[in-house]
Structure formats: structure tokens, C-alpha cells
PDB file of N, CA and C in Angstrom:
ATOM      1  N   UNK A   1    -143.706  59.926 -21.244  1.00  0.00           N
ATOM      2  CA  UNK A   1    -143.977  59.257 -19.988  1.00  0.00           C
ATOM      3  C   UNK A   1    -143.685  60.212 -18.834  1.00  0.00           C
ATOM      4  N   UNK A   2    -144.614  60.843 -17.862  1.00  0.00           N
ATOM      5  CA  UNK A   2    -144.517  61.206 -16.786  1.00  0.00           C
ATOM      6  C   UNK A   2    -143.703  60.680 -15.562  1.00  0.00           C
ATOM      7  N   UNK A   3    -142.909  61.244 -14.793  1.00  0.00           N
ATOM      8  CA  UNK A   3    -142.138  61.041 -13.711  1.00  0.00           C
ATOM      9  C   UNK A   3    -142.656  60.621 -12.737  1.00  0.00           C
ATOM     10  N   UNK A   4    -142.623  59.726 -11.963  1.00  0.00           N
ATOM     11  CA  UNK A   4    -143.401  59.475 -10.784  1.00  0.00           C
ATOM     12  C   UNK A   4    -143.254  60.392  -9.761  1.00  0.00           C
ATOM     13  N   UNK A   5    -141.984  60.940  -9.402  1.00  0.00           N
ATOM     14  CA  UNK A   5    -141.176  61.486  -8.311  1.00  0.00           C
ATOM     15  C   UNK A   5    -141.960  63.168  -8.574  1.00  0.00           C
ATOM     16  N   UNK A   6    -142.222  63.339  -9.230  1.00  0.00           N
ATOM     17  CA  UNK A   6    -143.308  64.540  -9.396  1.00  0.00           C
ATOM     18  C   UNK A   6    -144.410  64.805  -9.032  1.00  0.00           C
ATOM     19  N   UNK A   7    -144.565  65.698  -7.980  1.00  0.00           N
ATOM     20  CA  UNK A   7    -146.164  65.955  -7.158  1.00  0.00           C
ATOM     21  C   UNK A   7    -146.974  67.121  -8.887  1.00  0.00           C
ATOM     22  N   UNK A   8    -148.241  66.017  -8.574  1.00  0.00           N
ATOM     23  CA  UNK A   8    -149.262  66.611  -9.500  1.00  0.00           C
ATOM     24  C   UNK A   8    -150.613  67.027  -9.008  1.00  0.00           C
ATOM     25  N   UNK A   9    -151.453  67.936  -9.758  1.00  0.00           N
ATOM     26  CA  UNK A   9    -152.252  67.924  -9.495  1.00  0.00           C
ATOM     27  C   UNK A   9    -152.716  68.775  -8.100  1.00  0.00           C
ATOM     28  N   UNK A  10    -154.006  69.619  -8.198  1.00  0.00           N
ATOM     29  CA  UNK A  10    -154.893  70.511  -7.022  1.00  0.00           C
ATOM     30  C   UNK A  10    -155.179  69.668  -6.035  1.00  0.00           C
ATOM     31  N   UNK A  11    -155.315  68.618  -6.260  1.00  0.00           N
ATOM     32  CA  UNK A  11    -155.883  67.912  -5.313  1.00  0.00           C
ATOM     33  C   UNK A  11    -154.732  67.477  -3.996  1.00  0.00           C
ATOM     34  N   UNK A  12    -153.744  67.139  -4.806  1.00  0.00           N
ATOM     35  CA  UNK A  12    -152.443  66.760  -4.317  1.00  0.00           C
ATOM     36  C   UNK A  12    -152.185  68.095  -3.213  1.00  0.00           C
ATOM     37  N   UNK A  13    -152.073  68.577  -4.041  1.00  0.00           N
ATOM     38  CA  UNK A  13    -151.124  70.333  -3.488  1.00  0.00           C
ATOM     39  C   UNK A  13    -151.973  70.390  -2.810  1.00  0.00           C
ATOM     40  N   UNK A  14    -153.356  70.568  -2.507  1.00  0.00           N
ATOM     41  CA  UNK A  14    -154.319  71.182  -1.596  1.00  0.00           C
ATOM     42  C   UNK A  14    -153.951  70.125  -0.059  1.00  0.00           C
ATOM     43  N   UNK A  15    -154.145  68.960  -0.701  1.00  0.00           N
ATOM     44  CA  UNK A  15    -153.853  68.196   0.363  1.00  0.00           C
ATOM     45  C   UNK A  15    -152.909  68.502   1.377  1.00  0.00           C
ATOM     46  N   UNK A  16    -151.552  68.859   1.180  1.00  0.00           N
ATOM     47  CA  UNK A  16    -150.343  68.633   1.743  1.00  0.00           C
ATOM     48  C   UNK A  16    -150.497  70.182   2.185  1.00  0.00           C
ATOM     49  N   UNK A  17    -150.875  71.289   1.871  1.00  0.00           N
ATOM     50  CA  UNK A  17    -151.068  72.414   2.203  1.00  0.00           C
ATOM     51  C   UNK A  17    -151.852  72.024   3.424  1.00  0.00           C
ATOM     52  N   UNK A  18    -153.260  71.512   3.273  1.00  0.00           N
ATOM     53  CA  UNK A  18    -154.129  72.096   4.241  1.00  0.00           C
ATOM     54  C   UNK A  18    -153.653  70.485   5.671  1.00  0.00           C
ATOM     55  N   UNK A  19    -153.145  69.499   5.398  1.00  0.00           N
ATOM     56  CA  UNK A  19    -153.458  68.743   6.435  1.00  0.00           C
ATOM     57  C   UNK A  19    -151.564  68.010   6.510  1.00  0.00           C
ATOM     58  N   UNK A  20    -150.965  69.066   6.095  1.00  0.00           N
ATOM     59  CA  UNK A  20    -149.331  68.266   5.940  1.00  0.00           C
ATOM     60  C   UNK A  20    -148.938  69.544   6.926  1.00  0.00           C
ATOM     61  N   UNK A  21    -147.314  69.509   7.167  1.00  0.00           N
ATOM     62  CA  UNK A  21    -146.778  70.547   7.852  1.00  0.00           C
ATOM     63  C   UNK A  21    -145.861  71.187   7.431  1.00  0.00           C
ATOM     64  N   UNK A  22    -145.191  72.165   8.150  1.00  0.00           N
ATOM     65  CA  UNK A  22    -144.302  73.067   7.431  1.00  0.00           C
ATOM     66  C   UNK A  22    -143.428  73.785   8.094  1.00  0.00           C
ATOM     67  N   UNK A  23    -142.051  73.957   7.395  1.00  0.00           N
ATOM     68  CA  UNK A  23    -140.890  74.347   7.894  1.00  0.00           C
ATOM     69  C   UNK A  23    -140.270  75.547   6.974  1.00  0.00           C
ATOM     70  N   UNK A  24    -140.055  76.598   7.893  1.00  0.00           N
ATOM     71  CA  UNK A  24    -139.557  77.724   6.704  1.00  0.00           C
ATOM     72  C   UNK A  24    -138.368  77.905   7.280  1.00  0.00           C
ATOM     73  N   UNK A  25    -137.322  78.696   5.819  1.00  0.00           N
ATOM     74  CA  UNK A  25    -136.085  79.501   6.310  1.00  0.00           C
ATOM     75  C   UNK A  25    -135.671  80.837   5.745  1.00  0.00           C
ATOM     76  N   UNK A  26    -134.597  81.092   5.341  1.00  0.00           N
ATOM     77  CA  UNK A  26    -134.701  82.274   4.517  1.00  0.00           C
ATOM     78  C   UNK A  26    -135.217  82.891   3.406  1.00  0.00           C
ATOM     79  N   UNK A  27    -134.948  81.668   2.400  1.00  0.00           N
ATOM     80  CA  UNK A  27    -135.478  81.603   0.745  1.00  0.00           C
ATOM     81  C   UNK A  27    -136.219  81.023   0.689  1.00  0.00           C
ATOM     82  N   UNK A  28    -136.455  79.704   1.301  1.00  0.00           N
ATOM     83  CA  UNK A  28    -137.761  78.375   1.046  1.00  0.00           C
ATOM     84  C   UNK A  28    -138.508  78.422   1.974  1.00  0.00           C
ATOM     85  N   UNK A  29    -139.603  77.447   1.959  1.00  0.00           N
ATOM     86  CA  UNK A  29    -140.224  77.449   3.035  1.00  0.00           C
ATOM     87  C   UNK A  29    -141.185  75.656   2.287  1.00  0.00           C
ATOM     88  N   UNK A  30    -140.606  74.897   3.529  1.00  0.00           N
ATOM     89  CA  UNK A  30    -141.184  73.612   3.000  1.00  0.00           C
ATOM     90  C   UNK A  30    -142.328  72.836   3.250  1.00  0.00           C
ATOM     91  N   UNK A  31    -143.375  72.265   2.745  1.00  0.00           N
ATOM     92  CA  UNK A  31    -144.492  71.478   3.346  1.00  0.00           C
ATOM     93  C   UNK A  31    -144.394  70.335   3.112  1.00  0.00           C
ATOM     94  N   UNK A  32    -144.784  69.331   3.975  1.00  0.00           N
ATOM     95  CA  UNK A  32    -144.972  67.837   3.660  1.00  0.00           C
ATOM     96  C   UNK A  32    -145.530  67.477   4.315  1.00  0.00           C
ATOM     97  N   UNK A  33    -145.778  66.244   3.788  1.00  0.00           N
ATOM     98  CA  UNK A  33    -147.322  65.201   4.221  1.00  0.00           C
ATOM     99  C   UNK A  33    -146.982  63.639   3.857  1.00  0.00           C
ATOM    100  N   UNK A  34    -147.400  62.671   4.620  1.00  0.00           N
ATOM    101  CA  UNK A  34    -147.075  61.205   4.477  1.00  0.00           C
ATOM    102  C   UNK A  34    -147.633  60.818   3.292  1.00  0.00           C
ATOM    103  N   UNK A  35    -147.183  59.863   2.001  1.00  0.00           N
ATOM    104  CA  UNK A  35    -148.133  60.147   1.157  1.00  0.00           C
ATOM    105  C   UNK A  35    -148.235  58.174   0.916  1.00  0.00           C
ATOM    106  N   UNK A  36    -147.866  57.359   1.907  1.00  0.00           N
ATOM    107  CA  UNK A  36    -147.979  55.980   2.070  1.00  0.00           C
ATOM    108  C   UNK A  36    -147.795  55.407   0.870  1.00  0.00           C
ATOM    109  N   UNK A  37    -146.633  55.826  -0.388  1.00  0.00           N
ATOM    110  CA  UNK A  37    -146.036  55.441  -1.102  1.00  0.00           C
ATOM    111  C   UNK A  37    -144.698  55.019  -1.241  1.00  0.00           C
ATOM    112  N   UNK A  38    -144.209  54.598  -1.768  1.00  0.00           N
ATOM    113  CA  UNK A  38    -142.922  54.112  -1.253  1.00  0.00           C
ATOM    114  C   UNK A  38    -141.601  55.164  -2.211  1.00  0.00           C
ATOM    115  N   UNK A  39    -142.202  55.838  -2.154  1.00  0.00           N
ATOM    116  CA  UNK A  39    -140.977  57.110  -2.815  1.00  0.00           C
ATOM    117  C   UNK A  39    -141.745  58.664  -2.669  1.00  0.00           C
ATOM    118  N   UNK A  40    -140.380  58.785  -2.646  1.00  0.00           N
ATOM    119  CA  UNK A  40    -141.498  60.841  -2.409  1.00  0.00           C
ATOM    120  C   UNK A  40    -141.936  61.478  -3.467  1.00  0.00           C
ATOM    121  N   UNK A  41    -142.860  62.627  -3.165  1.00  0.00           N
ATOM    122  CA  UNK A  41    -143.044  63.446  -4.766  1.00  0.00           C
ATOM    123  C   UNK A  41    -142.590  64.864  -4.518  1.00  0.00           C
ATOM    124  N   UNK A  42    -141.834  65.322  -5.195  1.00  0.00           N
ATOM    125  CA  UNK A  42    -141.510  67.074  -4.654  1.00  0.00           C
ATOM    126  C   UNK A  42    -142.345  67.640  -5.967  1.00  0.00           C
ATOM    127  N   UNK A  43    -142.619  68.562  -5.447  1.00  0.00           N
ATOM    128  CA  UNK A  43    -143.137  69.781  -6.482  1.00  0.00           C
ATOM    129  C   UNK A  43    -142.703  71.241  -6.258  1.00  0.00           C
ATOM    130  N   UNK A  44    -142.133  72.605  -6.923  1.00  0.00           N
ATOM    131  CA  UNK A  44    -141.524  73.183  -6.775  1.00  0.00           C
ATOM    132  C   UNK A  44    -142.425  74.499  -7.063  1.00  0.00           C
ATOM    133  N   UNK A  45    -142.165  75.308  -6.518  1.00  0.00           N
ATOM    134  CA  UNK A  45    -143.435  76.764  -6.790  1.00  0.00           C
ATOM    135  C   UNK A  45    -142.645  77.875  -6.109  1.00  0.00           C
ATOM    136  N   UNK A  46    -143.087  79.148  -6.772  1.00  0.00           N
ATOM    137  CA  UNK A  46    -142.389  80.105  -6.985  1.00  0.00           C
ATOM    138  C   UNK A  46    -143.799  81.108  -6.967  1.00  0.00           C
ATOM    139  N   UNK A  47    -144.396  82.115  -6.208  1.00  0.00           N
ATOM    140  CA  UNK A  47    -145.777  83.012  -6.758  1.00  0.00           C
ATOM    141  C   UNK A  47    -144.941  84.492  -7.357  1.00  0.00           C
ATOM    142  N   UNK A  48    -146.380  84.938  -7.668  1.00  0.00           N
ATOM    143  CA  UNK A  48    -146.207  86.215  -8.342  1.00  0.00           C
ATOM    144  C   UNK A  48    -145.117  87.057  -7.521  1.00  0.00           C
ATOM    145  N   UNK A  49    -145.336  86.591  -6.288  1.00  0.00           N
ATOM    146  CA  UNK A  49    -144.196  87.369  -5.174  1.00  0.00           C
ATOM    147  C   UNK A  49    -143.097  87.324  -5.657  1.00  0.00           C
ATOM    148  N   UNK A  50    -142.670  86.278  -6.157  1.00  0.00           N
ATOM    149  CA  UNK A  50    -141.142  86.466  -6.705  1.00  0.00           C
ATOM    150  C   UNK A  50    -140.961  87.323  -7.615  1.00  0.00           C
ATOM    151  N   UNK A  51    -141.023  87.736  -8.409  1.00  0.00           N
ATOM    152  CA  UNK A  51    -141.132  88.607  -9.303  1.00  0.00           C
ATOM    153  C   UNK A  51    -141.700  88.323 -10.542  1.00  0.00           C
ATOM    154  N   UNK A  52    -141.432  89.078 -11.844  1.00  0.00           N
ATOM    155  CA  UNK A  52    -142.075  88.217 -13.466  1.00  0.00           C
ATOM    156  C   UNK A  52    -141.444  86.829 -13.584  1.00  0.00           C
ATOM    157  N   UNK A  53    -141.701  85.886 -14.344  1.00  0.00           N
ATOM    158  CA  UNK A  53    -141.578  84.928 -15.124  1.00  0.00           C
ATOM    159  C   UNK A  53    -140.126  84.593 -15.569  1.00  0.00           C
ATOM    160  N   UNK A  54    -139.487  85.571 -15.315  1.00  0.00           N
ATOM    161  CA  UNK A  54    -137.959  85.168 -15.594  1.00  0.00           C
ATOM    162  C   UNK A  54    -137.248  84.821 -14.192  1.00  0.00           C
ATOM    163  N   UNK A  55    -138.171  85.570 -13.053  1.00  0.00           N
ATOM    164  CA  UNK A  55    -137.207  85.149 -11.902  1.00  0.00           C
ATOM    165  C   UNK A  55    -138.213  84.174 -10.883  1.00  0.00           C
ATOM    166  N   UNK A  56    -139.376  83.995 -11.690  1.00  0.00           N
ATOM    167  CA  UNK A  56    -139.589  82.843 -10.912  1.00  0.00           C
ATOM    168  C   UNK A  56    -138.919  81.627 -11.072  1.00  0.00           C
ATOM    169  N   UNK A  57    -139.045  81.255 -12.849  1.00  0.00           N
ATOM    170  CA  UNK A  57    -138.426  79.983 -13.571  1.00  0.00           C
ATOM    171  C   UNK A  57    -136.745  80.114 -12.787  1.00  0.00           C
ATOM    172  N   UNK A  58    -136.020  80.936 -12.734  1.00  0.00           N
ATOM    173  CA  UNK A  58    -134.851  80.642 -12.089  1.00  0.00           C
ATOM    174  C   UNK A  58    -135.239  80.381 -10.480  1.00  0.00           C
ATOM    175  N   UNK A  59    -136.293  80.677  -9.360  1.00  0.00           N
ATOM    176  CA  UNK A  59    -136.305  80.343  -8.262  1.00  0.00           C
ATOM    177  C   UNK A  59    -136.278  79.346  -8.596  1.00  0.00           C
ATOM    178  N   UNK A  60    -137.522  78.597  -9.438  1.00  0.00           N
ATOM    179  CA  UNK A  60    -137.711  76.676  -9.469  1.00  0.00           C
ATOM    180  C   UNK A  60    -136.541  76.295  -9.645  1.00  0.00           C
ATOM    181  N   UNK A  61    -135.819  76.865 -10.815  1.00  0.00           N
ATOM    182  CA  UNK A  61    -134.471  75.790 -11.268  1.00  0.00           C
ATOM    183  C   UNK A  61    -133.546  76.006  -9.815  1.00  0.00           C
ATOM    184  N   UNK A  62    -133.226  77.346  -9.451  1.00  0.00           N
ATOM    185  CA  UNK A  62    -132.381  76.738  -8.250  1.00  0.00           C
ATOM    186  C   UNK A  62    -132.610  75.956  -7.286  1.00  0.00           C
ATOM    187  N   UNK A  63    -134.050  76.150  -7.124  1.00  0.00           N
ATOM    188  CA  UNK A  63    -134.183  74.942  -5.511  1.00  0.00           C
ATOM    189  C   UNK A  63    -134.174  73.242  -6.582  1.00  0.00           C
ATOM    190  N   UNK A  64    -134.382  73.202  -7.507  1.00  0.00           N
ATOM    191  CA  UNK A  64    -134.424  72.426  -8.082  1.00  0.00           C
ATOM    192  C   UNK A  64    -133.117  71.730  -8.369  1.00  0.00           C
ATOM    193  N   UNK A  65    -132.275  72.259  -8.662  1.00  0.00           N
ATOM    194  CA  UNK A  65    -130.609  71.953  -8.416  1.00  0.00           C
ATOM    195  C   UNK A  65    -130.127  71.928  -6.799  1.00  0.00           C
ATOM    196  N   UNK A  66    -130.687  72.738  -6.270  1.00  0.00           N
ATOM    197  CA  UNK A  66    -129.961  72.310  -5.153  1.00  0.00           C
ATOM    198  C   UNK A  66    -130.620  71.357  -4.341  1.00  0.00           C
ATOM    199  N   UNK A  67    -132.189  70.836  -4.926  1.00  0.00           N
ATOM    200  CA  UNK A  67    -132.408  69.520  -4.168  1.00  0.00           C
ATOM    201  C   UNK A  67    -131.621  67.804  -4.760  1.00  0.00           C
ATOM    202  N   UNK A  68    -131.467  68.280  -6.436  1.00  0.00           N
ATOM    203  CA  UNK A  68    -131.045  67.519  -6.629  1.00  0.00           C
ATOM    204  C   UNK A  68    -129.384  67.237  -6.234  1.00  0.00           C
ATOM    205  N   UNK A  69    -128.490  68.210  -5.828  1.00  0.00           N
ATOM    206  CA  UNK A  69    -126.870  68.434  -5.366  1.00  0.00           C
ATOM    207  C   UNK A  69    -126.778  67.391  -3.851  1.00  0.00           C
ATOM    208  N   UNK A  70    -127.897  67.857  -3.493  1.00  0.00           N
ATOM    209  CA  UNK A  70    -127.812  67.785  -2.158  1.00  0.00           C
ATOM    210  C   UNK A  70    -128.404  65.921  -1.282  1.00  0.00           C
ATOM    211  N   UNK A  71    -127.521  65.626  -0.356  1.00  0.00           N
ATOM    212  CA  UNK A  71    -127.755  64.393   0.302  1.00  0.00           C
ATOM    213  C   UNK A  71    -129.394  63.994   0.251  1.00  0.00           C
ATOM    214  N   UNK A  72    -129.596  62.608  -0.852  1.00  0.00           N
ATOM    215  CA  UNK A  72    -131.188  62.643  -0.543  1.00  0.00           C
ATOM    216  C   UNK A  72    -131.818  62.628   0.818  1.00  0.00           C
ATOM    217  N   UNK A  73    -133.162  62.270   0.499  1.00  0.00           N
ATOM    218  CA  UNK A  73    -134.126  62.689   2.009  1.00  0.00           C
ATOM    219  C   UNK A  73    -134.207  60.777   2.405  1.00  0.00           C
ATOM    220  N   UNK A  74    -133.656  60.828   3.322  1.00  0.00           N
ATOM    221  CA  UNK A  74    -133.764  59.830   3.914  1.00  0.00           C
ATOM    222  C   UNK A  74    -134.951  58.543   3.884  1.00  0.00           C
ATOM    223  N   UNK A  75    -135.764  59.337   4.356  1.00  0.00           N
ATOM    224  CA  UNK A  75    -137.139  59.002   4.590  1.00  0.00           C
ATOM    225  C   UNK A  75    -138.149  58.748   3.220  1.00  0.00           C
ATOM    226  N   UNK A  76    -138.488  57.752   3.250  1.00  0.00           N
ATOM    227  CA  UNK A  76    -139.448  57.896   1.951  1.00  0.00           C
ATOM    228  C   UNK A  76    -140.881  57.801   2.230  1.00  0.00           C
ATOM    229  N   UNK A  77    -141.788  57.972   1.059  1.00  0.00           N
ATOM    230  CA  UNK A  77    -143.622  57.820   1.553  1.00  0.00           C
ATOM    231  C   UNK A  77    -143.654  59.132   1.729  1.00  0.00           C
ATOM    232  N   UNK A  78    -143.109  60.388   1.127  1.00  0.00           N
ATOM    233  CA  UNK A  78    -143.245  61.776   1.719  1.00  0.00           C
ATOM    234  C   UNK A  78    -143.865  62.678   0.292  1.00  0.00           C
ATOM    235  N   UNK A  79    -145.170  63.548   0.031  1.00  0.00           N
ATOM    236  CA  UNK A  79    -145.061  64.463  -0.526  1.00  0.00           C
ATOM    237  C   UNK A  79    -144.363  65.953  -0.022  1.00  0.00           C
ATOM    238  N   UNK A  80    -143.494  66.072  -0.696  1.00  0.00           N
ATOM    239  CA  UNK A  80    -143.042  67.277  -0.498  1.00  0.00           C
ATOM    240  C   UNK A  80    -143.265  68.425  -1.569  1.00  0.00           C
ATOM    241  N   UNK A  81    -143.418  69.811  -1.008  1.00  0.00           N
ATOM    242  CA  UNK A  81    -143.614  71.193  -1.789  1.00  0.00           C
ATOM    243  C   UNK A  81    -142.471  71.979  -1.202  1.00  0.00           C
ATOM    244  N   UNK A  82    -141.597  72.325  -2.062  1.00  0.00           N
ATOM    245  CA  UNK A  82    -140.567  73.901  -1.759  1.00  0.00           C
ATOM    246  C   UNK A  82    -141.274  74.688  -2.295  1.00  0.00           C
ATOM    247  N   UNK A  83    -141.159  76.068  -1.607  1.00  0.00           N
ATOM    248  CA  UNK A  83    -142.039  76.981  -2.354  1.00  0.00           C
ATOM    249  C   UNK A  83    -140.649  78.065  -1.748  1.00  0.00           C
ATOM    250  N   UNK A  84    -140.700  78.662  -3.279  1.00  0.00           N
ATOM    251  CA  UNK A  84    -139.497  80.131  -3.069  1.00  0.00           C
ATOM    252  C   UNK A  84    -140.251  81.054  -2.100  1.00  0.00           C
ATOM    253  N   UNK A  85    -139.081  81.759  -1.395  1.00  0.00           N
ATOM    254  CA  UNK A  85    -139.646  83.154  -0.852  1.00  0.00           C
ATOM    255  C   UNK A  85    -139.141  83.996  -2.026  1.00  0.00           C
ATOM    256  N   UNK A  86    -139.839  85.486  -1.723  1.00  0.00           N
ATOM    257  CA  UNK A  86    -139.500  86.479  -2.448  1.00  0.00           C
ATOM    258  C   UNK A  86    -137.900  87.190  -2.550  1.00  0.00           C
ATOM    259  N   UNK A  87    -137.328  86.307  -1.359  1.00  0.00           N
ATOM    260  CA  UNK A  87    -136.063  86.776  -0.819  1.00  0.00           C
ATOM    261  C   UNK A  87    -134.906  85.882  -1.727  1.00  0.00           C
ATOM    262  N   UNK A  88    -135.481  85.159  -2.299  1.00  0.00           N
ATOM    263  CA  UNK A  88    -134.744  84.252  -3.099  1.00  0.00           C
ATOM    264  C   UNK A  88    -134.432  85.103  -4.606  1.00  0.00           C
ATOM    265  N   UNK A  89    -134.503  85.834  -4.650  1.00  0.00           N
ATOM    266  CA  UNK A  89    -133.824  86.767  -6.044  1.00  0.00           C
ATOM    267  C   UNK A  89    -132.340  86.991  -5.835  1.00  0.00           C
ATOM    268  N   UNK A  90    -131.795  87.182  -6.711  1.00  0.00           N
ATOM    269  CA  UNK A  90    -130.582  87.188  -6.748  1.00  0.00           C
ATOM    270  C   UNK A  90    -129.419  86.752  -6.108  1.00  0.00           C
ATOM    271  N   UNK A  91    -129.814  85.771  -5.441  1.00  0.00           N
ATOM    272  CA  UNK A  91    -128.619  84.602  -4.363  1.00  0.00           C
ATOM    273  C   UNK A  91    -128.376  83.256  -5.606  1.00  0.00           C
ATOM    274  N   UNK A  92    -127.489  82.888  -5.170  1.00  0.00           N
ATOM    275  CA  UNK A  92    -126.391  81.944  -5.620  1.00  0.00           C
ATOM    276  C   UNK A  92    -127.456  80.674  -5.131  1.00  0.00           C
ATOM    277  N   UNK A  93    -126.992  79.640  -6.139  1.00  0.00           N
ATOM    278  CA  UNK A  93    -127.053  78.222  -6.091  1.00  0.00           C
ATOM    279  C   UNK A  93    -126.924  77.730  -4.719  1.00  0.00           C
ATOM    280  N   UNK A  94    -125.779  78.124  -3.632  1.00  0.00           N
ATOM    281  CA  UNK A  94    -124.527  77.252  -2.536  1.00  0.00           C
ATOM    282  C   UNK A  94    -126.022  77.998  -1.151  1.00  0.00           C
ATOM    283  N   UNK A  95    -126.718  79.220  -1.294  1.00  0.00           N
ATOM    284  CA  UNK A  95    -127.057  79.955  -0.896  1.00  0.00           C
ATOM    285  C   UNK A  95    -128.533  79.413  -0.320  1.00  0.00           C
ATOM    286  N   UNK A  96    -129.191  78.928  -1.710  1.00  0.00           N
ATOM    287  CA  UNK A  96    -130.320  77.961  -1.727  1.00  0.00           C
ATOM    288  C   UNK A  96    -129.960  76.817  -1.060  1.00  0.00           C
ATOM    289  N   UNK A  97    -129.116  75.943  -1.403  1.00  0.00           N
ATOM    290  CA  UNK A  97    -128.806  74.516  -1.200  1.00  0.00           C
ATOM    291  C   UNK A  97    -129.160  75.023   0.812  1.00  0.00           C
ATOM    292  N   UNK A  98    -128.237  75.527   1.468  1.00  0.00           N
ATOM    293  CA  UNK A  98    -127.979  75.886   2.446  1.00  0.00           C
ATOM    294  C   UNK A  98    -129.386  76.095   3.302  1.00  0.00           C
ATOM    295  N   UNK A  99    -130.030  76.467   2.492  1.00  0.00           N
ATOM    296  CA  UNK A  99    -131.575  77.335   3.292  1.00  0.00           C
ATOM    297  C   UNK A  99    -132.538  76.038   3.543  1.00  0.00           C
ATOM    298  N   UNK A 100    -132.190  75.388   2.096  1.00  0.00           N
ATOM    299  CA  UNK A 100    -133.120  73.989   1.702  1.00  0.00           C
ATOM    300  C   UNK A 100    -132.941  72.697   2.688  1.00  0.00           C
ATOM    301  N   UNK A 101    -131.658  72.739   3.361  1.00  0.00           N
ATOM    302  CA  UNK A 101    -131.038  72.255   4.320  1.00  0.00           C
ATOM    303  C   UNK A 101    -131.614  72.326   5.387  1.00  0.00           C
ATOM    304  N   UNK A 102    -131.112  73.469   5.903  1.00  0.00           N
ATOM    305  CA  UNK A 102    -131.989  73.850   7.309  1.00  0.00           C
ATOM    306  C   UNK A 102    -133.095  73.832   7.539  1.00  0.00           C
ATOM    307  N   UNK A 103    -134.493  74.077   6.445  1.00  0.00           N
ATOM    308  CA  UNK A 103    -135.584  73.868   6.577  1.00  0.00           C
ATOM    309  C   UNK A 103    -136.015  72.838   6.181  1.00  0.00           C
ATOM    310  N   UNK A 104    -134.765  71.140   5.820  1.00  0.00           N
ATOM    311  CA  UNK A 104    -135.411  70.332   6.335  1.00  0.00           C
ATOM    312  C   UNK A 104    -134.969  69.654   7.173  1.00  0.00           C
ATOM    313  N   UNK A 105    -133.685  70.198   8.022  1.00  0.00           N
ATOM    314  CA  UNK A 105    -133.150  69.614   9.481  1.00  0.00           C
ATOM    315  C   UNK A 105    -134.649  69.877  10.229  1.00  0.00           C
ATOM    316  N   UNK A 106    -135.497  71.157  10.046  1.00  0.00           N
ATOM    317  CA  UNK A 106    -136.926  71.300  11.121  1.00  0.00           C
ATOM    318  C   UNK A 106    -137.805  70.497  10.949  1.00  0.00           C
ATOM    319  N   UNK A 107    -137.703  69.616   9.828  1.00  0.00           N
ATOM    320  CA  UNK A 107    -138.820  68.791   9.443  1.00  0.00           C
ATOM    321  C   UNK A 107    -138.838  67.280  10.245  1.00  0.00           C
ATOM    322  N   UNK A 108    -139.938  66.694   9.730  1.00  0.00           N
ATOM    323  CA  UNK A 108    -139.341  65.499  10.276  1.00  0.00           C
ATOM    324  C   UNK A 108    -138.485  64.048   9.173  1.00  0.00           C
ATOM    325  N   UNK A 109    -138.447  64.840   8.260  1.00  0.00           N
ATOM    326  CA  UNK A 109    -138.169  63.654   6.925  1.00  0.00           C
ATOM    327  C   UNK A 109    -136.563  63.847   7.235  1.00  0.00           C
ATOM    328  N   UNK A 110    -135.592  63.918   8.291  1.00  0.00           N
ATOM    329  CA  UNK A 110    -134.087  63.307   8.445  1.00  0.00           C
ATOM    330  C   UNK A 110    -134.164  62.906   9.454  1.00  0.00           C
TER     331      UNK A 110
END
């Protein structure tokens, strides 16, 4: 059984890319879009920029832990996308949480 709370799908992602907005910080950089559901969907992405396959899968898992550590998002009805920067190699868990923070104090989902 699939997760609801999980953004799927090109269609999805294209969406929130081309007509949602966006807030960056050091390591992340976040997009979202109203998605008139009554819970959010995050989806997590990491490109070739990050480096091979071993340090992307650790970008996802950290923003991925530190969204889950961290005070939920207030606001619901939201697709959300974190997407790693390349700058996100070799920083700590406390490091992410922190970045993931601030770029969504710029947003409007707190």
C-alpha cells in the first residue's frame, strides 16, 4: 500500500515546479504549491549535482530525517519538494535540519 503523504508522479512535480514557489538556503532549496487536499505531499530529490548514488541516497535520507525531527508544517493542502544542493555533502544531520528551517520560515506554509 502506497503512502499518501508522498508526492508522485511528472505530472505532480512538473506542476509545483512550473506554477508553485520557492525558497532556497544553504543545502535545500524548497518548492510548493496549494494542492486543495487536506494533508501535504513532500517529495525529496537530490540531481546528478550531488554527486554518485551513494551521496545522493544520503542527501534524501538526511533532509528526510530532518523533516521528519523537526516541528510539523503547520499548514496543510501543501505539495511540497526539498531538493538537495550540491553543498549538502558532507554536513551533519543538526546542519540540514537548520537550513530546512530557514527555507521554510521564507515560505508561506508557517
Amino acid at each position: 500500500m502506497l503512502k499518501k503523504e508522498v508526492l508522485r508522479g511528472d505530472r505532480n512535480f512538473d506542476r509545483v515546479y512550473k506554477k508553485g514557489k520557492s525558497a532556497g538556503d544553504r543545502y535545500v532549496v524548497v518548492f510548493y504549491k496549494k494542492n486543495n487536499l487536506p494533508y501535504n505531499r513532500t517529495g525529496f530529490l537530490a540531481s546528478k549535482k550531488v554527486g554518485n548514488a551513494v551521496a545522493r541516497n544520503r542527501a534524501r535520507r538526511l533532509m528526510k530525517e530532518s523533516v521528519r525531527t523537526m516541528k510539523p508544517i503547520s499548514k496543510t493542502g501543501f505539495d511540497i519538494i526539498f531538493i538537495a544542493r550540491n553543498t549538502i555533502n558532507n554536513r551533519k544531520c543538526a546542519d540540514v535540519k537548520k537550513s530546512i528551517e530557514a527555507a521554510i520560515k521564507r515560505t508561506d506554509l508557517k
